[in-house]
PDB file of N, CA and C in Angstrom:
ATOM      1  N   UNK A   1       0.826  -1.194   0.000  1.00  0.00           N
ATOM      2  CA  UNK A   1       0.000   0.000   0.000  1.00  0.00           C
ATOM      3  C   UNK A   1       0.862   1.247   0.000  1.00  0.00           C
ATOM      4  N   UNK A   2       1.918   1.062   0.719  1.00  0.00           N
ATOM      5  CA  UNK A   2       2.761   2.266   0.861  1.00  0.00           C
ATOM      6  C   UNK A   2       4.157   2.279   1.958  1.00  0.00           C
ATOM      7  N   UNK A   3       4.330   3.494   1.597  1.00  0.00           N
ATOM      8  CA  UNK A   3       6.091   3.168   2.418  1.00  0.00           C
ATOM      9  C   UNK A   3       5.820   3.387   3.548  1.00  0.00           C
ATOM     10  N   UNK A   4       4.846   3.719   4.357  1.00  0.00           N
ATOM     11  CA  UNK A   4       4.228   4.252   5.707  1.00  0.00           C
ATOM     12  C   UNK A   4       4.026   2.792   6.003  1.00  0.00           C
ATOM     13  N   UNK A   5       3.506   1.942   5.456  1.00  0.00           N
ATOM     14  CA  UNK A   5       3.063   0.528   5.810  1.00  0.00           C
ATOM     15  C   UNK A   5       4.289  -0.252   6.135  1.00  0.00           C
ATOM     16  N   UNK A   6       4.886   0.050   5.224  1.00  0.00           N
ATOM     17  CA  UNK A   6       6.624  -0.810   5.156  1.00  0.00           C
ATOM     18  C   UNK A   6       6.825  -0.230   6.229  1.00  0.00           C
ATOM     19  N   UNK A   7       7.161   0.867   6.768  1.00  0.00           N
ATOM     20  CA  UNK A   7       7.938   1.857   7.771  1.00  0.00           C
ATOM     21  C   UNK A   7       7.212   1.041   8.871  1.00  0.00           C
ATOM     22  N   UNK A   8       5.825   1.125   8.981  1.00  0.00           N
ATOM     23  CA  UNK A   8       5.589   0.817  10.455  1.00  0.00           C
ATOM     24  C   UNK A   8       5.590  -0.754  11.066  1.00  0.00           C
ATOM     25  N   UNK A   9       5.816  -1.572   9.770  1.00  0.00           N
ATOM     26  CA  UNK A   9       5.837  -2.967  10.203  1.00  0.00           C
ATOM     27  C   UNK A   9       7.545  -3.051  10.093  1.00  0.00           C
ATOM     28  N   UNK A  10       8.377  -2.708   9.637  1.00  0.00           N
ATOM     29  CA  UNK A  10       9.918  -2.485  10.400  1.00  0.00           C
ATOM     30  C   UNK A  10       9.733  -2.211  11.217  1.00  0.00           C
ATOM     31  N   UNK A  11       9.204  -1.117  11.805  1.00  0.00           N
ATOM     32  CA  UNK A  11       9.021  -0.572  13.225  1.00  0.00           C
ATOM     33  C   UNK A  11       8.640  -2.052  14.223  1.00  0.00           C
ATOM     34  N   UNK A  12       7.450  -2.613  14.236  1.00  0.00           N
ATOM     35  CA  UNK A  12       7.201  -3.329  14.515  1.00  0.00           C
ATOM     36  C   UNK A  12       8.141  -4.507  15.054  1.00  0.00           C
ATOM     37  N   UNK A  13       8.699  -5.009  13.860  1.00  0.00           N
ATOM     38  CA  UNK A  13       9.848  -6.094  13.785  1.00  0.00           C
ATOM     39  C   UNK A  13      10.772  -5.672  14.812  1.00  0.00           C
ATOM     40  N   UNK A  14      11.585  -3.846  14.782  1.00  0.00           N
ATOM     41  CA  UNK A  14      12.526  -3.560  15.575  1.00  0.00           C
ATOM     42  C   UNK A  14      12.212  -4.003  17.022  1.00  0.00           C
ATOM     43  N   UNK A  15      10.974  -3.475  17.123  1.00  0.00           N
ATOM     44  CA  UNK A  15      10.595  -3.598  18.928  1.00  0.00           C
ATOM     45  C   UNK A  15      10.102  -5.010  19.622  1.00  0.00           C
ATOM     46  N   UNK A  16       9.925  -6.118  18.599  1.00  0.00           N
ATOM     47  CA  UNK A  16       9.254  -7.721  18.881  1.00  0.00           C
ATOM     48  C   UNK A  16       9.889  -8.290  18.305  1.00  0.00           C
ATOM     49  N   UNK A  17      10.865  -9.584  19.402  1.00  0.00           N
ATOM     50  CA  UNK A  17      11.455 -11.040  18.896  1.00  0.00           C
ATOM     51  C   UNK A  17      10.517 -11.472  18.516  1.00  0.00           C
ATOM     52  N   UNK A  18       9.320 -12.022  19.339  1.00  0.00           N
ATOM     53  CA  UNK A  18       8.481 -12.298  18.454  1.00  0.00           C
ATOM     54  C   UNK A  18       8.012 -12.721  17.086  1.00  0.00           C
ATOM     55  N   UNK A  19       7.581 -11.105  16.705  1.00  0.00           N
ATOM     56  CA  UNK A  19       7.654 -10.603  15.565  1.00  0.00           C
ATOM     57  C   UNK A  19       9.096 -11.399  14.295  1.00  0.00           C
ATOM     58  N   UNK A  20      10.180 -11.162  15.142  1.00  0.00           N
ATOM     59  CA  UNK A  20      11.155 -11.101  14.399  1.00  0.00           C
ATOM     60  C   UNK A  20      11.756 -12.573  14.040  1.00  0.00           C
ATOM     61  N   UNK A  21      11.029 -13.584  15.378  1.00  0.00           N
ATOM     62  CA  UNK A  21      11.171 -14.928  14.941  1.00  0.00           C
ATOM     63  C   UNK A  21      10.084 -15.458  13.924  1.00  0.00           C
ATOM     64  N   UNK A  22       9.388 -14.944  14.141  1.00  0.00           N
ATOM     65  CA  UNK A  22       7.988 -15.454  12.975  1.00  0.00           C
ATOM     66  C   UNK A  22       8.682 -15.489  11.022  1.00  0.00           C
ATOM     67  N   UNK A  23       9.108 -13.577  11.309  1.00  0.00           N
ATOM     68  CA  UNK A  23       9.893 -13.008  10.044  1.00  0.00           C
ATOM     69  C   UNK A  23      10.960 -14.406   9.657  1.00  0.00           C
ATOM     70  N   UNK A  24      11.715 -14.963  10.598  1.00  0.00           N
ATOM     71  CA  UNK A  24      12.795 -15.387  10.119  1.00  0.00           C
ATOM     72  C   UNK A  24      11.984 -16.635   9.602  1.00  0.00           C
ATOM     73  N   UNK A  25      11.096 -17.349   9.809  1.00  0.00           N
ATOM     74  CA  UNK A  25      10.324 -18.434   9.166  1.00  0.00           C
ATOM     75  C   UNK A  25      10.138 -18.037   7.664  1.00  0.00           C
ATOM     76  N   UNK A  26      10.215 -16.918   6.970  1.00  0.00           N
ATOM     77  CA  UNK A  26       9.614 -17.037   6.108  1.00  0.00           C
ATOM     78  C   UNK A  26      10.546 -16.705   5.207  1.00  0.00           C
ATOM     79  N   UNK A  27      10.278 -17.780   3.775  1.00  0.00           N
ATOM     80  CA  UNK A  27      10.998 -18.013   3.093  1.00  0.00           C
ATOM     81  C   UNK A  27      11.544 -17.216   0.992  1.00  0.00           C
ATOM     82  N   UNK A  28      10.078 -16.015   1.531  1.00  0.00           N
ATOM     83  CA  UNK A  28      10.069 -15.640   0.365  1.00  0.00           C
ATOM     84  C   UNK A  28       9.421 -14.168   0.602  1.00  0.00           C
ATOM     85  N   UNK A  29       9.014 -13.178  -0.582  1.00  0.00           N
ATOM     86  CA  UNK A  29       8.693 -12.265  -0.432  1.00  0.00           C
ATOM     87  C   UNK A  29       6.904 -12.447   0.022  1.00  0.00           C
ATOM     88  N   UNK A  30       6.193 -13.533  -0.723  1.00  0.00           N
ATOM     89  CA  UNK A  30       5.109 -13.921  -0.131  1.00  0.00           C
ATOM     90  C   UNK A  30       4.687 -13.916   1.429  1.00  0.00           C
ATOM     91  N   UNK A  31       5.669 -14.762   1.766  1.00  0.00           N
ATOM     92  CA  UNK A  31       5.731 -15.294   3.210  1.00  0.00           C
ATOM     93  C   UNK A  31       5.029 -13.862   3.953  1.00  0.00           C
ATOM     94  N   UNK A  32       6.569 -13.060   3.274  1.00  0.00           N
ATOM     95  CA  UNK A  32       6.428 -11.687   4.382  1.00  0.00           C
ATOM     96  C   UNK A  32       5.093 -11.013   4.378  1.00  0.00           C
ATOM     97  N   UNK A  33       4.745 -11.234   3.196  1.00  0.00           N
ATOM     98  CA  UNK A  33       3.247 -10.039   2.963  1.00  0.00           C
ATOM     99  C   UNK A  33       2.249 -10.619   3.853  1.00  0.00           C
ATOM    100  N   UNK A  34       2.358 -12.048   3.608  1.00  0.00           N
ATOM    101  CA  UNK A  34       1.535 -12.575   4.700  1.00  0.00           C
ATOM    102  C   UNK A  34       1.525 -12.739   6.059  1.00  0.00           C
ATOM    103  N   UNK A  35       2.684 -12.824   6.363  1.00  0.00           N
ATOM    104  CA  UNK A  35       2.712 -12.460   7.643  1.00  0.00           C
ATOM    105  C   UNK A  35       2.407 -10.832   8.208  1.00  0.00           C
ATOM    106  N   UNK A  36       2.846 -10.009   7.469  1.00  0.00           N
ATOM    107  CA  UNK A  36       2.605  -8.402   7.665  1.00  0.00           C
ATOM    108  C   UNK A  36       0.862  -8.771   7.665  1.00  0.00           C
ATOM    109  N   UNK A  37       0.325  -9.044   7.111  1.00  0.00           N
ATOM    110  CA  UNK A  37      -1.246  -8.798   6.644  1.00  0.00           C
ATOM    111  C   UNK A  37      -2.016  -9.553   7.449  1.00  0.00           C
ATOM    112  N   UNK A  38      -1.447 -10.584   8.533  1.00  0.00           N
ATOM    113  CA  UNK A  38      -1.972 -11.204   9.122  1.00  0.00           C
ATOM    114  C   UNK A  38      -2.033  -9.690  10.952  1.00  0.00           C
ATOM    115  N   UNK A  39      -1.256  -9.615  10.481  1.00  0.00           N
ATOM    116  CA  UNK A  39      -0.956  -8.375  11.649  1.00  0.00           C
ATOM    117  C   UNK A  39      -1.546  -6.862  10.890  1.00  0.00           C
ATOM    118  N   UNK A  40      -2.328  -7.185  10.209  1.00  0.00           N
ATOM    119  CA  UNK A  40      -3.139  -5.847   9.847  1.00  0.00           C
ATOM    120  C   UNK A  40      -2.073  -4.736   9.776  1.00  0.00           C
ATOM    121  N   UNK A  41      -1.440  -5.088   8.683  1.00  0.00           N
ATOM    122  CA  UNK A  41       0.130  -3.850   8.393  1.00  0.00           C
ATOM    123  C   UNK A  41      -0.782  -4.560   6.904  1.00  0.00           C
ATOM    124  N   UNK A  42      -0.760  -3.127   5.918  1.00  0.00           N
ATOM    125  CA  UNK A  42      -1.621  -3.099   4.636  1.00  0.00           C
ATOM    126  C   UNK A  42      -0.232  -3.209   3.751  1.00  0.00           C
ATOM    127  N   UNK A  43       0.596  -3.952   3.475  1.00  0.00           N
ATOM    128  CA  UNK A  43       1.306  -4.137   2.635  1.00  0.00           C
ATOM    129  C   UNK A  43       1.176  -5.093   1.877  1.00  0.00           C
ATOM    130  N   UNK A  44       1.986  -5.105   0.224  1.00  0.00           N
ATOM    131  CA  UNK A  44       1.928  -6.172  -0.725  1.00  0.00           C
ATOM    132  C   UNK A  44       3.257  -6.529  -1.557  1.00  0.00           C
ATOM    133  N   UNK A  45       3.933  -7.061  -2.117  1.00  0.00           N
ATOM    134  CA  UNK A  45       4.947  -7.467  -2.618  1.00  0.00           C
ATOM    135  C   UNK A  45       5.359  -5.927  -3.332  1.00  0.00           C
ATOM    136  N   UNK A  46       4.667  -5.431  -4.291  1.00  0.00           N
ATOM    137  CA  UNK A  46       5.191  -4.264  -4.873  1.00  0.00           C
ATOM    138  C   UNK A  46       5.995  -3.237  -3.526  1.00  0.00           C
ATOM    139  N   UNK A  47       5.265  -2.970  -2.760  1.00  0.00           N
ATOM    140  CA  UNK A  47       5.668  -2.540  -1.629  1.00  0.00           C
ATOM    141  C   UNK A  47       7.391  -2.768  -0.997  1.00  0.00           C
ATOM    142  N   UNK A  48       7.723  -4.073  -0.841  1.00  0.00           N
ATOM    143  CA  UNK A  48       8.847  -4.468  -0.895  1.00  0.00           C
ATOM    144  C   UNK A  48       9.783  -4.309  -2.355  1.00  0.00           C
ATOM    145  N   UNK A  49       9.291  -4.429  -3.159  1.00  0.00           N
ATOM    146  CA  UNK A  49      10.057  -3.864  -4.175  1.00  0.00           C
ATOM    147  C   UNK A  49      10.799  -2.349  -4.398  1.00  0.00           C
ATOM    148  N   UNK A  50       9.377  -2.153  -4.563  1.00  0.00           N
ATOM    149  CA  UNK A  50       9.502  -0.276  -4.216  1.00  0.00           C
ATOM    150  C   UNK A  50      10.714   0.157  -3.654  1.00  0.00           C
ATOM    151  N   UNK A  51      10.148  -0.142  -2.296  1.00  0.00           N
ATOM    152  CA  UNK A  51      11.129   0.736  -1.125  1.00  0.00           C
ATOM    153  C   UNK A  51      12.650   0.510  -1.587  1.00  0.00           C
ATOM    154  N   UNK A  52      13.204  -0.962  -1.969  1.00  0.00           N
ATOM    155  CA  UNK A  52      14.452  -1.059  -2.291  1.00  0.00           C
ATOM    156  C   UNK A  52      14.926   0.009  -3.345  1.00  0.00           C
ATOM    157  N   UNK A  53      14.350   0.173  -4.209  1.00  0.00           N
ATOM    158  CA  UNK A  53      14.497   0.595  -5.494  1.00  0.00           C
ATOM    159  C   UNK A  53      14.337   2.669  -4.633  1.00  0.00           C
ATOM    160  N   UNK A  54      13.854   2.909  -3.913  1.00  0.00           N
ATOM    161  CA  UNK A  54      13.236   4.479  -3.635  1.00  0.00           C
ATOM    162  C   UNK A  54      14.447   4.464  -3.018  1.00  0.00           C
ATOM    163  N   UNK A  55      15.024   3.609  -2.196  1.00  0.00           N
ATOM    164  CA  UNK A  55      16.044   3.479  -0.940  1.00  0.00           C
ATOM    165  C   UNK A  55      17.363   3.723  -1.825  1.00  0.00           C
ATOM    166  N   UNK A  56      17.719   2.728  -2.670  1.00  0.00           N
ATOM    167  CA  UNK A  56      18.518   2.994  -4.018  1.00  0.00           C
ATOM    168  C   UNK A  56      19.027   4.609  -4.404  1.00  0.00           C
ATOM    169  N   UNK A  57      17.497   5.085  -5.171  1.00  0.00           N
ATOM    170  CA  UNK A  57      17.414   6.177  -5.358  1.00  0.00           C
ATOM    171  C   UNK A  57      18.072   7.595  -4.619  1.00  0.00           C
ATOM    172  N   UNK A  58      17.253   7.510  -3.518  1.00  0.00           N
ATOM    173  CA  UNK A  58      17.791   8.288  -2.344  1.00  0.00           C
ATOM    174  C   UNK A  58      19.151   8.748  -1.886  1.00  0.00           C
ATOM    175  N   UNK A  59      19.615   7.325  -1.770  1.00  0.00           N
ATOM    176  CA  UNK A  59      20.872   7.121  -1.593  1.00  0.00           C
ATOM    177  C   UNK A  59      21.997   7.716  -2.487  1.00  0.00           C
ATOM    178  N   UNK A  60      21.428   7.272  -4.103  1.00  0.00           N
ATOM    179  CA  UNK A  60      22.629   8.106  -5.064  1.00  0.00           C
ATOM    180  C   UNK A  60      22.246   8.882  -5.182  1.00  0.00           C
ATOM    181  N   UNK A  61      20.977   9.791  -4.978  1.00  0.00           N
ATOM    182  CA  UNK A  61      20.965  11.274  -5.182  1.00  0.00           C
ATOM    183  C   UNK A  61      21.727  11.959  -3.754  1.00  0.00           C
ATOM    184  N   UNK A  62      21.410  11.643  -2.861  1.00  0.00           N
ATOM    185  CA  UNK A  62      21.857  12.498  -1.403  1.00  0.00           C
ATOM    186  C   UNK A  62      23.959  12.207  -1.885  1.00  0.00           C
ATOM    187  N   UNK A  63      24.138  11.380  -2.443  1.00  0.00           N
ATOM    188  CA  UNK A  63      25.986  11.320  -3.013  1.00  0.00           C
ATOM    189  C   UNK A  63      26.196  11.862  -3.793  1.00  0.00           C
ATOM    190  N   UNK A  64      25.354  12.257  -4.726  1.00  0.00           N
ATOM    191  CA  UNK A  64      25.464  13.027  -6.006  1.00  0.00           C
ATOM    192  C   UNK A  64      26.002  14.508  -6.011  1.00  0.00           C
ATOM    193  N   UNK A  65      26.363  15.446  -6.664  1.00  0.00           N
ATOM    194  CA  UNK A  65      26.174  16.512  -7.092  1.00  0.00           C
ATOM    195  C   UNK A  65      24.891  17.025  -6.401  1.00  0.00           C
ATOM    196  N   UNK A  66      24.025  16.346  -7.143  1.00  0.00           N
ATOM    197  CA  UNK A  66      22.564  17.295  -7.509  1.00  0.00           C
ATOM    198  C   UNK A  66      22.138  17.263  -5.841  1.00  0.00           C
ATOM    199  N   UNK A  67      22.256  16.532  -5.133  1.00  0.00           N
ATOM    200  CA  UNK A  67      22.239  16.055  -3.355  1.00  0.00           C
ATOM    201  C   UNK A  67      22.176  17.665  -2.746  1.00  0.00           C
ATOM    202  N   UNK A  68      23.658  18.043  -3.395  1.00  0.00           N
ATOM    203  CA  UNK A  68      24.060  19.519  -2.352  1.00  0.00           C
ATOM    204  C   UNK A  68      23.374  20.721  -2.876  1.00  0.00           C
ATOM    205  N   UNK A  69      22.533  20.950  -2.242  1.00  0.00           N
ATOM    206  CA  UNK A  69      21.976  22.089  -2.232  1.00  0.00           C
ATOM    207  C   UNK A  69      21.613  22.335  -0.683  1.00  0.00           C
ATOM    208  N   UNK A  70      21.118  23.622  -0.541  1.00  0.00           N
ATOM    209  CA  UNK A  70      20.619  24.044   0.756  1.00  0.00           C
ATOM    210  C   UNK A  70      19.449  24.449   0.612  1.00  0.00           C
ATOM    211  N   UNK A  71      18.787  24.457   1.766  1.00  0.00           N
ATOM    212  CA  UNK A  71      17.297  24.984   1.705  1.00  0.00           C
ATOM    213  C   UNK A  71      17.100  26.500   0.894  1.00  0.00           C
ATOM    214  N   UNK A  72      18.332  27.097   1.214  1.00  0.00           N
ATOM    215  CA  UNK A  72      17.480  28.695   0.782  1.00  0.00           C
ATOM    216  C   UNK A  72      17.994  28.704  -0.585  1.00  0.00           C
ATOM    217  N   UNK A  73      18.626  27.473  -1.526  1.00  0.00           N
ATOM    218  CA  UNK A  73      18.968  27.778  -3.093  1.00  0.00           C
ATOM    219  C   UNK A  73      17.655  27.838  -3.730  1.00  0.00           C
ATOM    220  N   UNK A  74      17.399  28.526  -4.958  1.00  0.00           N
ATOM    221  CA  UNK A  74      16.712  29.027  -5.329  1.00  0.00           C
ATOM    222  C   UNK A  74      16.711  28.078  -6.936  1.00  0.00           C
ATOM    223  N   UNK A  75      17.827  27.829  -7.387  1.00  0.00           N
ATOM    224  CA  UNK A  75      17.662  27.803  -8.613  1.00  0.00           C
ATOM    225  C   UNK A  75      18.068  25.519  -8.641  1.00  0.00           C
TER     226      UNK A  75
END
């Protein structure tokens, strides 16, 4: 559904073994959605895709050139 969904079921995982032993059961990107969705976290495989790929992104722009700017540039 969204990166808010991803964000808060990491969240999740960080704060519960639990949680985090269940995660390690699972063997595929399926697994995970289902387990997230069983815990009413609205995520779906694209979702996991995404984020890698936005995370990617992020990453070589904030290294880049185009990265440095400051709030008050204009152009």
């Amino acid at each position: 559904m969204s990166r808010e969904a991803l964000s808060a079921f990491v969240h999740a995982l960080e704060h519960s073994a639990s949680l985090r032993r269940q995660l390690h059961g699972c063997s595929n990107d399926a697994d995970i959605v289902s387990l997230a969705r069983s815990l009413d976290f609205a995520l779906n495989r694209a979702d996991l895709i995404e984020d890698g790929q936005t995370s990617a992104m992020e990453s070589w722009f904030s290294r880049s050139a185009l990265g440095i700017r400051t709030h008050d540039s204009t152009d």
